[in-house]
Protein backbone atom coordinates (compact mmCIF):
# COMPACT_ATOMS: atom_id res chain seq x y z
CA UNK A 1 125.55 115.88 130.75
CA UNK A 2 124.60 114.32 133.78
CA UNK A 3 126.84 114.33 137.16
CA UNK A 4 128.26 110.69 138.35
CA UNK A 5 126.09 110.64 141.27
CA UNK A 6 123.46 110.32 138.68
CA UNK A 7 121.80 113.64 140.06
CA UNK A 8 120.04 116.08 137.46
CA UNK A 9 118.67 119.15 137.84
CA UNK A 10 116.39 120.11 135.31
CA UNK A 11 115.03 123.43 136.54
CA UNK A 12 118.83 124.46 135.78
CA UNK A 13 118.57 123.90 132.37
CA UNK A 14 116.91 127.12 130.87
CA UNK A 15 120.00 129.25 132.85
CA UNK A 16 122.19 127.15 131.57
CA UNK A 17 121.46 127.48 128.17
CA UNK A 18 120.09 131.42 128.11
CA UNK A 19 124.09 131.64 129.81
CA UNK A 20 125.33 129.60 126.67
CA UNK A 21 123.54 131.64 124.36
CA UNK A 22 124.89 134.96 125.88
CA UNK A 23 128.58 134.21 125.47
CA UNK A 24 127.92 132.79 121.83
CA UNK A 25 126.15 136.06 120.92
CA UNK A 26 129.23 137.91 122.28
CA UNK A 27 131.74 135.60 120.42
CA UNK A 28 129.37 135.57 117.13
CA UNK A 29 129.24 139.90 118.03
CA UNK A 30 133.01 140.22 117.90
CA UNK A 31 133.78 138.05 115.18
CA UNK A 32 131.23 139.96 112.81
CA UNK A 33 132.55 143.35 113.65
CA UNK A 34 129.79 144.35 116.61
CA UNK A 35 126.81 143.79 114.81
CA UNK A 36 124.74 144.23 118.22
CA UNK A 37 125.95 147.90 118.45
CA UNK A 38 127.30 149.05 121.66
CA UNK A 39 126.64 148.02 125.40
CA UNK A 40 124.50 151.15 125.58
CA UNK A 41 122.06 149.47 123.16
CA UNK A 42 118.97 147.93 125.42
CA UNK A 43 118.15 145.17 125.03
CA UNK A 44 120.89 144.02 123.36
CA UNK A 45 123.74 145.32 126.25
CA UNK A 46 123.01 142.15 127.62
CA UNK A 47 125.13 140.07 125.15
CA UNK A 48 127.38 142.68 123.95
CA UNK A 49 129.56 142.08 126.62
CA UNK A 50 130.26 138.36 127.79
CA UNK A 51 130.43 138.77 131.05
CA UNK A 52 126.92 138.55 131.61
CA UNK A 53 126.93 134.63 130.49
CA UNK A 54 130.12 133.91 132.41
CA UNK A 55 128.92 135.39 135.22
CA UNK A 56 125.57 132.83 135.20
CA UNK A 57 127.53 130.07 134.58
CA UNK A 58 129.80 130.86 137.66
CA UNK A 59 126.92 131.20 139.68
CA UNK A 60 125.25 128.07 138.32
CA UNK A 61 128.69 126.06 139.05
CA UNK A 62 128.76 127.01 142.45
CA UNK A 63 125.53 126.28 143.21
CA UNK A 64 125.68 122.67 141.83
CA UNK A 65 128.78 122.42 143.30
CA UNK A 66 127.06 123.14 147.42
CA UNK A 67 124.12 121.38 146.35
CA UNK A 68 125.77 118.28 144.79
CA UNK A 69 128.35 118.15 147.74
CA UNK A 70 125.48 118.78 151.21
CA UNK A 71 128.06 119.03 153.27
CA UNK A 72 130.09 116.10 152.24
CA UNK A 73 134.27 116.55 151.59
CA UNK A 74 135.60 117.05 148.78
CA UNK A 75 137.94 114.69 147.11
CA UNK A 76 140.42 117.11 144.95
CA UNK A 77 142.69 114.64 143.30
CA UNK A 78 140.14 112.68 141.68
CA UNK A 79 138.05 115.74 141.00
CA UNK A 80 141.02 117.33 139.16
CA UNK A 81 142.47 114.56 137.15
CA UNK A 82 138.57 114.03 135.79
CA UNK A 83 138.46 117.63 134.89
CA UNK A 84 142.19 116.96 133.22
CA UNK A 85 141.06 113.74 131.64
CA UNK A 86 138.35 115.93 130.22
CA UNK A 87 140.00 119.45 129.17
CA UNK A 88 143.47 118.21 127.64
CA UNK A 89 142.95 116.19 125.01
CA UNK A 90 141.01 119.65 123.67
CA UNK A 91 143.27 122.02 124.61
CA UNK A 92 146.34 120.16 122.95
CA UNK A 93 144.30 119.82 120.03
CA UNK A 94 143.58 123.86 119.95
CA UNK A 95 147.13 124.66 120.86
CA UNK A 96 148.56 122.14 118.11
CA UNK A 97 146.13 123.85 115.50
CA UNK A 98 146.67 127.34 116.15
CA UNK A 99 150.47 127.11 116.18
CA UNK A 100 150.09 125.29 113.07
CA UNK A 101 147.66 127.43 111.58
CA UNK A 102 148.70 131.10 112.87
CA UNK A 103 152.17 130.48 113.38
CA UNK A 104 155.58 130.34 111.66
CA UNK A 105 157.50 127.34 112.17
CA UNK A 106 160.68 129.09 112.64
CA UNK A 107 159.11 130.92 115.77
CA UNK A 108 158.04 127.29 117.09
CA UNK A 109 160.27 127.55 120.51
CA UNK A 110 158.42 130.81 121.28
CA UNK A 111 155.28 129.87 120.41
CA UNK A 112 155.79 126.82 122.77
CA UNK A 113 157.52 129.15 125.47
CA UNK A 114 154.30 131.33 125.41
CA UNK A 115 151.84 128.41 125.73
CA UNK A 116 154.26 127.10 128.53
CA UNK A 117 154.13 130.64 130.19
CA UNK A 118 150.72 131.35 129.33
CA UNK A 119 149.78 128.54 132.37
CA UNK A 120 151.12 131.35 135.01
CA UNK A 121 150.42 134.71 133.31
CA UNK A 122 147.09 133.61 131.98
CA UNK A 123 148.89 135.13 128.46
CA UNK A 124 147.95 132.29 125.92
CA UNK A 125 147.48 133.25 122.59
CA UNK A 126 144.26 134.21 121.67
CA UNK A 127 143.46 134.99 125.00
CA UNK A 128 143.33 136.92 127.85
């Protein structure tokens, strides 16, 4: 995906995806019951733990971000509602289908009071 000044930085795109590929191994690790063996395990400690791939794509953001912006000031409103414009519509979607997956729907005011809550304590379900 390509910024909206239209600037593209190729070079970036092997750390972007070797950073992909490290939190998928970790998610597709977990889900199979640790099929990479522990963190101890060289090579492989690299994507037993996901915080090697988060890590790189923090990195990566913040250097995009000082190289994209050179100095110039940053407009937040419109930089948050794109992000917003963006990230809803998904999260709704993944909210709507674990509550209606996971969930009883006599426990649907808590459910919704945890998603609600889960904005300050970083507690949503699933998650952290």
């Amino acid at each position: 995906m390509q910024s909206t000044q239209g600037e593209y930085f190729v070079g970036l795109d092997h750390v972007r995806a070797l950073a992909a590929f490290t939190v998928f191994t970790w998610h597709f690790n977990q889900i199979n019951g640790g099929v990479f063996g522990g963190p101890e395990t060289f090579p492989l400690s690299f994507f037993a733990e996901g915080h090697l791939g988060v890590a790189m794509f923090m990195a990566l953001s913040g250097y995009l971000f000082a190289k994209l912006l050179d100095g110039q000031r940053m407009r937040y409103f419109p930089f948050l509602w794109n992000r917003a414009i963006r990230l809803f519509p998904l999260l709704i979607l993944t909210f709507f289908l674990h509550g209606y997956l996971d969930y009883d729907w006599d426990t649907a005011p808590e459910y919704v009071l945890r998603l609600i809550m889960g904005f300050v304590t970083n507690g949503w379900p699933g998650g952290g």
